[in-house]
N, C-alpha and C. Protein backbone atom coordinates (compact mmCIF):
# COMPACT_ATOMS: atom_id res chain seq x y z
N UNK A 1 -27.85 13.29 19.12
CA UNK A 1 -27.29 13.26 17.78
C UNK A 1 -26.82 14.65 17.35
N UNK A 2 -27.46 16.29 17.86
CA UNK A 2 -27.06 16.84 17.60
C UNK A 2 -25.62 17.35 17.64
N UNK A 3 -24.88 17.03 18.94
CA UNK A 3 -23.50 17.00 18.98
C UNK A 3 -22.93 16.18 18.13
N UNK A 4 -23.31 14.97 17.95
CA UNK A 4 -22.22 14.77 16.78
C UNK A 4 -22.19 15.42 15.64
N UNK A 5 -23.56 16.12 15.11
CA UNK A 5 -23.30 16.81 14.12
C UNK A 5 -22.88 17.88 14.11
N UNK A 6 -22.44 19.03 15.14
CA UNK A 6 -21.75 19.64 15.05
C UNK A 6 -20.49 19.66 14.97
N UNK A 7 -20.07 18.45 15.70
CA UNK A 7 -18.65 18.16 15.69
C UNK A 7 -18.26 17.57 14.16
N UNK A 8 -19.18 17.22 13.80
CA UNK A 8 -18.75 16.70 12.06
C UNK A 8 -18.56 17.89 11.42
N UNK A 9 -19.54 18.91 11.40
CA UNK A 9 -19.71 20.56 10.94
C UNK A 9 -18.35 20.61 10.80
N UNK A 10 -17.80 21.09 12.55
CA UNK A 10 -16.80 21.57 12.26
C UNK A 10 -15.36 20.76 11.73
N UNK A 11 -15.54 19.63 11.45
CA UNK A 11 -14.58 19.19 11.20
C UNK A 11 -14.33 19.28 9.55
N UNK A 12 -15.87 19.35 8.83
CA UNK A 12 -15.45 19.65 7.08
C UNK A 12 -15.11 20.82 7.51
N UNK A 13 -15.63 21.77 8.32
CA UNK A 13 -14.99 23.42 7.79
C UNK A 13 -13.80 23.28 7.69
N UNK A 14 -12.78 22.53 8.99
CA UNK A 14 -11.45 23.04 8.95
C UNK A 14 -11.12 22.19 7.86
N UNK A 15 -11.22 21.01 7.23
CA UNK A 15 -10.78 20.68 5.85
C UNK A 15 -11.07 21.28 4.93
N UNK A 16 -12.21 22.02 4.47
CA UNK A 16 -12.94 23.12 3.62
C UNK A 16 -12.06 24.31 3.65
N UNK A 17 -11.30 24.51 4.81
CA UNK A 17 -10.11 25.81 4.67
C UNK A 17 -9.24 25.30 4.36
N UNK A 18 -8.74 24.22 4.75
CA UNK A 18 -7.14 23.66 4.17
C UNK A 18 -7.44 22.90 2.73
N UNK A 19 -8.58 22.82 2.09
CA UNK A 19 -8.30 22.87 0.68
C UNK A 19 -8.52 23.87 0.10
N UNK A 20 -9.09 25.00 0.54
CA UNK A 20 -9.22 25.99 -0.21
C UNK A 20 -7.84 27.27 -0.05
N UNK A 21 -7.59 27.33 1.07
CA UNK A 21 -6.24 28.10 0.78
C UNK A 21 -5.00 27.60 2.00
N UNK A 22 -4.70 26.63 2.10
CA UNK A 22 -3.79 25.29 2.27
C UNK A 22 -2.63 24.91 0.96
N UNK A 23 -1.33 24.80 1.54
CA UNK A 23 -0.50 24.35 0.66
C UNK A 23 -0.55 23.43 0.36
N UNK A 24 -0.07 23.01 -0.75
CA UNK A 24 -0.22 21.20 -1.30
C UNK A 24 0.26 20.28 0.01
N UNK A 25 1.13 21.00 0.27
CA UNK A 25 1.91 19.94 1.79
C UNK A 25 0.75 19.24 3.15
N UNK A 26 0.10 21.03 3.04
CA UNK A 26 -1.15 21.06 3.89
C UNK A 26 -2.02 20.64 4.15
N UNK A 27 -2.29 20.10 2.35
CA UNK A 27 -4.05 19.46 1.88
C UNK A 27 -3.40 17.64 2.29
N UNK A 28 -2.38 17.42 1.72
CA UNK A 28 -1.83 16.35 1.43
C UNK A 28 -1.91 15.67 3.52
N UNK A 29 -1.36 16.58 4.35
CA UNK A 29 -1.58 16.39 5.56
C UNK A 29 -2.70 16.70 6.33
N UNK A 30 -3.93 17.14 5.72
CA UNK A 30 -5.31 17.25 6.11
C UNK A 30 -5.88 15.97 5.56
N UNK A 31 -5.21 15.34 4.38
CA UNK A 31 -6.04 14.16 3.49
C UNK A 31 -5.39 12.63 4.79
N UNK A 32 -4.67 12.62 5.11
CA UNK A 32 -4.33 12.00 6.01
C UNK A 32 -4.63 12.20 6.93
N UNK A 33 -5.36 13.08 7.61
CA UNK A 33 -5.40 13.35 8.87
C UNK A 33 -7.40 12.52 8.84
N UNK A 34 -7.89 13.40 7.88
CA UNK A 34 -9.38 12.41 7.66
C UNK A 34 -9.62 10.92 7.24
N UNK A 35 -7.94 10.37 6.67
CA UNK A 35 -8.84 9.03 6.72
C UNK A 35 -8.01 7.97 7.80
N UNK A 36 -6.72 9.23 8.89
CA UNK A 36 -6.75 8.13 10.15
C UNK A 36 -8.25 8.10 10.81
N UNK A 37 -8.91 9.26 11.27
CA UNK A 37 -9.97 9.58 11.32
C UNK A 37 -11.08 8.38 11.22
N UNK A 38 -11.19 8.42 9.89
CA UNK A 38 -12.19 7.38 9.35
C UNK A 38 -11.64 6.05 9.68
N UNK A 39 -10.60 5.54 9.60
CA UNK A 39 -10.13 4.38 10.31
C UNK A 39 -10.13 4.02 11.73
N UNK A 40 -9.81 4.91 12.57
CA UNK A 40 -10.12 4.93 13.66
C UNK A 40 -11.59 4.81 14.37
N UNK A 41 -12.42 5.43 13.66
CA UNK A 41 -14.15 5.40 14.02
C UNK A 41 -14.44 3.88 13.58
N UNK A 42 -13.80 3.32 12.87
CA UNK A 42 -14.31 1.93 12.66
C UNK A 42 -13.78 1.00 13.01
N UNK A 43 -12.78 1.41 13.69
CA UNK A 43 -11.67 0.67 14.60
C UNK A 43 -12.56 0.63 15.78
N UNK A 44 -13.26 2.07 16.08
CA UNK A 44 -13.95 1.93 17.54
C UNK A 44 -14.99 0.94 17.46
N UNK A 45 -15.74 1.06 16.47
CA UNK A 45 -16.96 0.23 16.19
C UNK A 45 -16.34 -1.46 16.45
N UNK A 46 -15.24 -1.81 15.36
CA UNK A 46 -14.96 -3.28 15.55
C UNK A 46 -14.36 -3.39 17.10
N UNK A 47 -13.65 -3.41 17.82
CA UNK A 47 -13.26 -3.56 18.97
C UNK A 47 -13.82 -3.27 19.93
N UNK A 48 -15.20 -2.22 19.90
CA UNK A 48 -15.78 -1.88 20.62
C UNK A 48 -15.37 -0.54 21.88
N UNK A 49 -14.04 0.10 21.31
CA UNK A 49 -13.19 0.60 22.56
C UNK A 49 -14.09 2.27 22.59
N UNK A 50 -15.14 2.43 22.38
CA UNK A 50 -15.46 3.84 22.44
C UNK A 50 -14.42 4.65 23.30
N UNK A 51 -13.95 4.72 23.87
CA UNK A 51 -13.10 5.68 24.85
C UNK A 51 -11.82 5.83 24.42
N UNK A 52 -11.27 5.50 23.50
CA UNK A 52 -10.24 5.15 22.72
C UNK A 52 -9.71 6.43 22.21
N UNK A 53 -8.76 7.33 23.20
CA UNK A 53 -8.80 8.96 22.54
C UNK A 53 -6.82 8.92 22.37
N UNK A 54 -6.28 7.52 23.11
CA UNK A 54 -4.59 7.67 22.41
C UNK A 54 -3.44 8.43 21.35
N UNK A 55 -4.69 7.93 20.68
CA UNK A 55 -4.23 7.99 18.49
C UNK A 55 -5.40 7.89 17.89
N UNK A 56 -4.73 8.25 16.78
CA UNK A 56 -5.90 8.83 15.20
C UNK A 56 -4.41 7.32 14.53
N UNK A 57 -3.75 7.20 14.92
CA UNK A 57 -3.35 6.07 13.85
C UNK A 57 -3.56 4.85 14.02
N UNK A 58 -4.10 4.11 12.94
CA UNK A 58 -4.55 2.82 13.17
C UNK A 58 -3.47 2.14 12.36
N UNK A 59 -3.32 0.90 12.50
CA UNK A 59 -2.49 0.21 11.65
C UNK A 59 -3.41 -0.58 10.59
C-alpha cells in the first residue's frame, strides 16, 4: 500500500503547483486531467482491466 501512496503524494503535489502558480488555461487542464484520472480508476475496477495503461480518457 505504501506505493500507492506515494504515487497519490505525488500526484496532489503536481496539482498543488498547477493551482497555485498555473494559468487559468493550466488549472482548467490539470482539472481535467484528475477527473479522466478518477474515471479511469473506476473504469479499471468495473471491467476489471487492471493493466489498462492506453488512455486516461474514458467515455
Amino acid at each position: 500500500m505504501h506505493e500507492y501512496a506515494n504515487s497519490l503524494k505525488g500526484f496532489i503535489n503536481a496539482w498543488k503547483q498547477v493551482a497555485q502558480a498555473g494559468t487559468p488555461e493550466q488549472r482548467e487542464k490539470a482539472t481535467a486531467v484528475v477527473e479522466d484520472a478518477r474515471k479511469a480508476i473506476y473504469h479499471i475496477l468495473a471491467d476489471g482491466s487492471a493493466g489498462r495503461t492506453t488512455s486516461l480518457v474514458v467515455p
